[in-house]
C-alpha atoms as a PDB file:
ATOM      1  CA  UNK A   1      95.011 110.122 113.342  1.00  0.00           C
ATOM      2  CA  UNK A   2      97.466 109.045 110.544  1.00  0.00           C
ATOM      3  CA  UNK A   3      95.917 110.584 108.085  1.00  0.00           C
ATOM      4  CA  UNK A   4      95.253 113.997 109.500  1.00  0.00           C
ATOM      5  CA  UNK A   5      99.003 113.979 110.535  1.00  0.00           C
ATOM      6  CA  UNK A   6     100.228 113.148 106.932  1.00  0.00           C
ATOM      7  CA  UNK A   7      97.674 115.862 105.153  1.00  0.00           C
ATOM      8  CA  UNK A   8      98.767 118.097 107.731  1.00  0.00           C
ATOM      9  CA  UNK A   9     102.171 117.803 106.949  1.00  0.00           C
ATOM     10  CA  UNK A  10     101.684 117.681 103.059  1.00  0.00           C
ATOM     11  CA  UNK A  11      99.245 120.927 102.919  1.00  0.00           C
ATOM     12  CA  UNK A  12     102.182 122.610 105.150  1.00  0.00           C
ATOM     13  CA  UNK A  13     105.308 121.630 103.310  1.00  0.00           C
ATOM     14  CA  UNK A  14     103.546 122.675  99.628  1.00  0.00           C
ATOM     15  CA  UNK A  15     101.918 125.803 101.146  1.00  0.00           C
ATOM     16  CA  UNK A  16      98.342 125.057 100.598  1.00  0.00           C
ATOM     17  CA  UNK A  17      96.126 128.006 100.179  1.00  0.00           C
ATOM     18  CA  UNK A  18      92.768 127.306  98.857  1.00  0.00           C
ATOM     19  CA  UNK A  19      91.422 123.369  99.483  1.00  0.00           C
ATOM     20  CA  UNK A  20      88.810 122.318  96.558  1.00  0.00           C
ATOM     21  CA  UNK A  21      86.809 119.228  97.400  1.00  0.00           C
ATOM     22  CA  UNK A  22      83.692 117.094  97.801  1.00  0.00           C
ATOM     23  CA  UNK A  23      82.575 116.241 101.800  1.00  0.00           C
ATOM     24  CA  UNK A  24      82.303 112.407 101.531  1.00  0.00           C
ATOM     25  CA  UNK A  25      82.810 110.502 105.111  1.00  0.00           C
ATOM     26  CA  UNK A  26      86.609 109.778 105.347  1.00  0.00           C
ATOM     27  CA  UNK A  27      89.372 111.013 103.426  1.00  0.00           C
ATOM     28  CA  UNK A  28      87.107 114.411 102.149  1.00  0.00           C
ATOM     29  CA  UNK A  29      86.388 115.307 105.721  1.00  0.00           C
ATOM     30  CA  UNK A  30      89.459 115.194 106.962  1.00  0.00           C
ATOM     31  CA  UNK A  31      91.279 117.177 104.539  1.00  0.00           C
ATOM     32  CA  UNK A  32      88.584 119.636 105.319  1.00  0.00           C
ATOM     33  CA  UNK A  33      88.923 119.493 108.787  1.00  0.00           C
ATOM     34  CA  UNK A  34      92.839 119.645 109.057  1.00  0.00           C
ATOM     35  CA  UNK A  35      92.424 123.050 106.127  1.00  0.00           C
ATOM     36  CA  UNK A  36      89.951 124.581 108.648  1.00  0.00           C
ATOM     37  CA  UNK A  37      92.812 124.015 111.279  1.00  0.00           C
ATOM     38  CA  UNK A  38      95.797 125.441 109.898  1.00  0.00           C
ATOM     39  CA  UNK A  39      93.655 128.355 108.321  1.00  0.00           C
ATOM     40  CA  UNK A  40      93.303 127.173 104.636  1.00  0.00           C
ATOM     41  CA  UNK A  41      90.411 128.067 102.532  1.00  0.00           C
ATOM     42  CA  UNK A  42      87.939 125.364 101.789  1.00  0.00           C
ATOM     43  CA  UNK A  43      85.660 125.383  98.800  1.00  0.00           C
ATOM     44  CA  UNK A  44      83.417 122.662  99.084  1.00  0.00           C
ATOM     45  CA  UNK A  45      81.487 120.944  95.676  1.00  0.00           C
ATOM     46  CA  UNK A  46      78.536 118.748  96.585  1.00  0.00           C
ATOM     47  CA  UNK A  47      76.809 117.047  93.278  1.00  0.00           C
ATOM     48  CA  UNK A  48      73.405 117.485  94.976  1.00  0.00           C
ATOM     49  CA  UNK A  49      72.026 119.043  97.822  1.00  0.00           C
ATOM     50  CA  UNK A  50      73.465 118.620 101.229  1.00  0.00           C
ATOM     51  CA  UNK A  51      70.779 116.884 102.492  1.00  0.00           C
ATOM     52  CA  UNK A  52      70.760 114.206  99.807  1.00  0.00           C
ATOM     53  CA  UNK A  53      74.492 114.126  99.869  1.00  0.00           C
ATOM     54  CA  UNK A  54      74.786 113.955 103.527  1.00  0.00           C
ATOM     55  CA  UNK A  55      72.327 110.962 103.297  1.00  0.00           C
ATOM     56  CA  UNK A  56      74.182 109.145 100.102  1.00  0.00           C
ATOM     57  CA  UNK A  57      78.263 109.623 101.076  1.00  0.00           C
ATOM     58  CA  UNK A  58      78.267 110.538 104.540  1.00  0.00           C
ATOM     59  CA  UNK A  59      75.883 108.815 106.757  1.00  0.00           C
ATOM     60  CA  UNK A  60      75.403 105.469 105.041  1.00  0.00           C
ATOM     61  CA  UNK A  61      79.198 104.971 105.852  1.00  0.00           C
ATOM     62  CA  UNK A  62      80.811 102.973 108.816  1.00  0.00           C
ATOM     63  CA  UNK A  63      81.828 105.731 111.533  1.00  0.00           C
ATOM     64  CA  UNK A  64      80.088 108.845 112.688  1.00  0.00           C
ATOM     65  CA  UNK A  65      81.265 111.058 110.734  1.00  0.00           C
ATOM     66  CA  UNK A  66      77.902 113.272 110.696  1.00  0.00           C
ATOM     67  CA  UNK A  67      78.984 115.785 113.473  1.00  0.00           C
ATOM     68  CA  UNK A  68      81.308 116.698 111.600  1.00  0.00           C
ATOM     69  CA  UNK A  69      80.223 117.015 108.235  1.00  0.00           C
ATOM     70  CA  UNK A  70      77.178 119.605 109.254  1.00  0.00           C
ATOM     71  CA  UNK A  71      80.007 121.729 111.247  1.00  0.00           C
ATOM     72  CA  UNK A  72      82.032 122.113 108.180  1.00  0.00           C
ATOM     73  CA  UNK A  73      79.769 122.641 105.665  1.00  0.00           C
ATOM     74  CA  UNK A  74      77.995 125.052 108.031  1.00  0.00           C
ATOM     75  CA  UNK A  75      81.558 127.235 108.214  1.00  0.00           C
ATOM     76  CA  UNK A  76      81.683 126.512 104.495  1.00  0.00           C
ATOM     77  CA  UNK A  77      78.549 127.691 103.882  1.00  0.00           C
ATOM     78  CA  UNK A  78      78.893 130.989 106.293  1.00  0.00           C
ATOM     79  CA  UNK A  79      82.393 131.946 103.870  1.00  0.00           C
ATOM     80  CA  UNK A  80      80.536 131.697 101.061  1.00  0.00           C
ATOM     81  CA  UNK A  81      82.263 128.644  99.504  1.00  0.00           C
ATOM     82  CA  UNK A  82      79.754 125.882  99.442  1.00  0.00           C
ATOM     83  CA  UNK A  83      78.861 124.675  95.651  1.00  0.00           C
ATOM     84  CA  UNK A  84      75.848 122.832  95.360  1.00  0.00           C
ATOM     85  CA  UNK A  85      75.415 121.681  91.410  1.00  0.00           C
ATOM     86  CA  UNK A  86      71.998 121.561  90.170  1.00  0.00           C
ATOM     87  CA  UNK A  87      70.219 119.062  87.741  1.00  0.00           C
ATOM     88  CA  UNK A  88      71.606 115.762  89.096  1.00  0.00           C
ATOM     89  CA  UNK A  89      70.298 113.015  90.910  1.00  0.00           C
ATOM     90  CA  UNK A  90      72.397 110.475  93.101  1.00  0.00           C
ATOM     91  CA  UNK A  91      74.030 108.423  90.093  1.00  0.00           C
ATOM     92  CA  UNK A  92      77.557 108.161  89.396  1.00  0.00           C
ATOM     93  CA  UNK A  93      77.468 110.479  86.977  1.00  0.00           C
ATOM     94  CA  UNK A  94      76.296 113.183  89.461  1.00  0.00           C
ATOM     95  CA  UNK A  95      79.756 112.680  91.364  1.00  0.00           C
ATOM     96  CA  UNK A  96      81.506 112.885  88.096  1.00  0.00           C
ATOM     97  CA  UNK A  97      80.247 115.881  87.347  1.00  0.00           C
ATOM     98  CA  UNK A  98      81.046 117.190  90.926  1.00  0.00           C
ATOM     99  CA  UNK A  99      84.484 115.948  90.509  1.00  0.00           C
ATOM    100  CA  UNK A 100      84.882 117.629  86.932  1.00  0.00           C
ATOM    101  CA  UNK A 101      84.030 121.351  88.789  1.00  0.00           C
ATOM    102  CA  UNK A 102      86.718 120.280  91.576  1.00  0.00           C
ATOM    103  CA  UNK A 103      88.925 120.290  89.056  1.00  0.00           C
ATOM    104  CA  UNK A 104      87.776 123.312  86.966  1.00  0.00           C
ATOM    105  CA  UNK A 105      87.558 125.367  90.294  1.00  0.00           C
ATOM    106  CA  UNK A 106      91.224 124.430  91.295  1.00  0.00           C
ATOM    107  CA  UNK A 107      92.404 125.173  88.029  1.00  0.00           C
ATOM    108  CA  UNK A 108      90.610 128.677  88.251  1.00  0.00           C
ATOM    109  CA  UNK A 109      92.239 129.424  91.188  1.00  0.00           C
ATOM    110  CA  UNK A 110      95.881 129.145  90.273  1.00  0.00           C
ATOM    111  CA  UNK A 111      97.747 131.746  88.931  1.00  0.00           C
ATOM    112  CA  UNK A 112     100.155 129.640  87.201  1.00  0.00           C
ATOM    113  CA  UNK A 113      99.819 125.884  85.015  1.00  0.00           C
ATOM    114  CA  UNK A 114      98.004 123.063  85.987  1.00  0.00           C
ATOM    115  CA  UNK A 115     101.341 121.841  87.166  1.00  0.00           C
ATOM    116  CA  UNK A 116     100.514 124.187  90.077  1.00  0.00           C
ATOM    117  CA  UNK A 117      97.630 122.601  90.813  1.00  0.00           C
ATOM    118  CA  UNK A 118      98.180 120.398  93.270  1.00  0.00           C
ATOM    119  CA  UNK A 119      95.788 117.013  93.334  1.00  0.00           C
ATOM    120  CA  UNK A 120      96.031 115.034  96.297  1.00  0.00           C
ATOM    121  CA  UNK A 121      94.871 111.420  96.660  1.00  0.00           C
ATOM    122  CA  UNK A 122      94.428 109.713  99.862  1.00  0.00           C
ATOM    123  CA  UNK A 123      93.670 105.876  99.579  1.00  0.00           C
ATOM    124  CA  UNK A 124      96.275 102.731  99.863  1.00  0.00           C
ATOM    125  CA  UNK A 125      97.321 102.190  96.253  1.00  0.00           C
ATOM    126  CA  UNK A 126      94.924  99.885  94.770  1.00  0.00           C
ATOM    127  CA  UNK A 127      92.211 100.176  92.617  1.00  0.00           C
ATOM    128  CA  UNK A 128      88.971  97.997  93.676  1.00  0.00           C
ATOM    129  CA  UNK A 129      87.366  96.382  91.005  1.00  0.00           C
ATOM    130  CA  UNK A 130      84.082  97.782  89.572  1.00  0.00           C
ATOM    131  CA  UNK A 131      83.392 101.772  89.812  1.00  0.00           C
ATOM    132  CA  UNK A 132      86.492 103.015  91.688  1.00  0.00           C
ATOM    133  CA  UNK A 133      86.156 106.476  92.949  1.00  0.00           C
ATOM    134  CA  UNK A 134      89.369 107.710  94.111  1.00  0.00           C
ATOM    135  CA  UNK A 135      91.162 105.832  91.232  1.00  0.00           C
ATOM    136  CA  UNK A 136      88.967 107.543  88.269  1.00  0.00           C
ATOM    137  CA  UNK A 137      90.124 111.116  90.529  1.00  0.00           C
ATOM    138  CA  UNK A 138      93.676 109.688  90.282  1.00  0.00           C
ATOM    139  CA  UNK A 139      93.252 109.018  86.724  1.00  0.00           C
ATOM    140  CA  UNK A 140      91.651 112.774  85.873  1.00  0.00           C
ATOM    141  CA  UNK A 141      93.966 114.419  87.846  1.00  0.00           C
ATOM    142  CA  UNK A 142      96.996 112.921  85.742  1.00  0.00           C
ATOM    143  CA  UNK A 143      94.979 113.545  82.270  1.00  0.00           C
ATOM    144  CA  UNK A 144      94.573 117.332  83.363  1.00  0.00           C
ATOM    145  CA  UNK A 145      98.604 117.001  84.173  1.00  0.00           C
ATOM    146  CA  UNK A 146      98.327 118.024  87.752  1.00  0.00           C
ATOM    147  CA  UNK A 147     100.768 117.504  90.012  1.00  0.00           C
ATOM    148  CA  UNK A 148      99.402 114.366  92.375  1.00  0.00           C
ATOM    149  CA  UNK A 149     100.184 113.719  95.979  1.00  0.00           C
ATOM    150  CA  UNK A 150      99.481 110.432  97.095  1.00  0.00           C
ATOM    151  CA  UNK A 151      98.680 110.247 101.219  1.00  0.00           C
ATOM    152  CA  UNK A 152      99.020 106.659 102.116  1.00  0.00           C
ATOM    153  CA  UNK A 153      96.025 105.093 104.377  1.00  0.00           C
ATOM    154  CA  UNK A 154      98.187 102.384 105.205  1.00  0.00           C
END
């Protein structure tokens, strides 16, 4: 898969050690998958319980991507790096908030600047119109003045 091959490649070349993310179907869940392969630490942050979450970004998606998602958060969950937030219900604002402890957890991590922090954004270069996930990440990522990796879908 393209994808796979180009996170692969990216996580290798800038010597990835510790992946932060959410578990949404697609881009989320193969990051995590491709860490879990080349022995990278993955720290998962789900706005809601897994359940919920599983039912709200993961299985009302096109794709099977269910499989998958219990077997990682499973190994997640078994290293002891599975975040569930409390106090939110499915609304945007609930993956906001999830995305705002990404960030604050990758920042914790690093030793160095947020310049160190590396942010990397898999999608095909356009913002959709309306609420636009992976471009309001983008758009955090560069306020917080991480460095950003784009991974092209196309």
């Amino acid at each position: 898969m393209l994808v796979a091959e180009r996170l692969r490649g990216a996580f290798i070349r800038e010597k990835i050690d510790t992946l932060v993310c959410s578990a949404a179907c697609g881009a989320d869940l193969i990051a995590l998958a491709v860490a879990g392969q080349i022995s990278i630490r993955r720290r998962v942050i789900l706005p809601f319980d897994r359940e919920k979450f599983r039912a709200t970004s993961v299985t009302d998606r096109p794709g099977s991507w269910v499989v998958e998602y219990d077997r990682i958060l499973q190994e997640v969950e078994m290293a002891r790096d599975l975040v569930i937030l409390d106090g939110y219900d499915s609304s945007e604002e609930a993956y906001r908030q999830a995305n705002r402890r990404i960030f604050a957890d990758a920042l914790s991590q690093s030793i160095g600047t947020p310049k160190d922090v590396l942010s990397f954004v898999v999608w095909d270069g356009q913002a959709r119109s309306g609420s636009d996930a992976t471009f309001e990440f983008l758009q955090s990522a560069a306020e917080l003045e991480l460095r950003i990796i784009e991974v092209s879908t196309l």
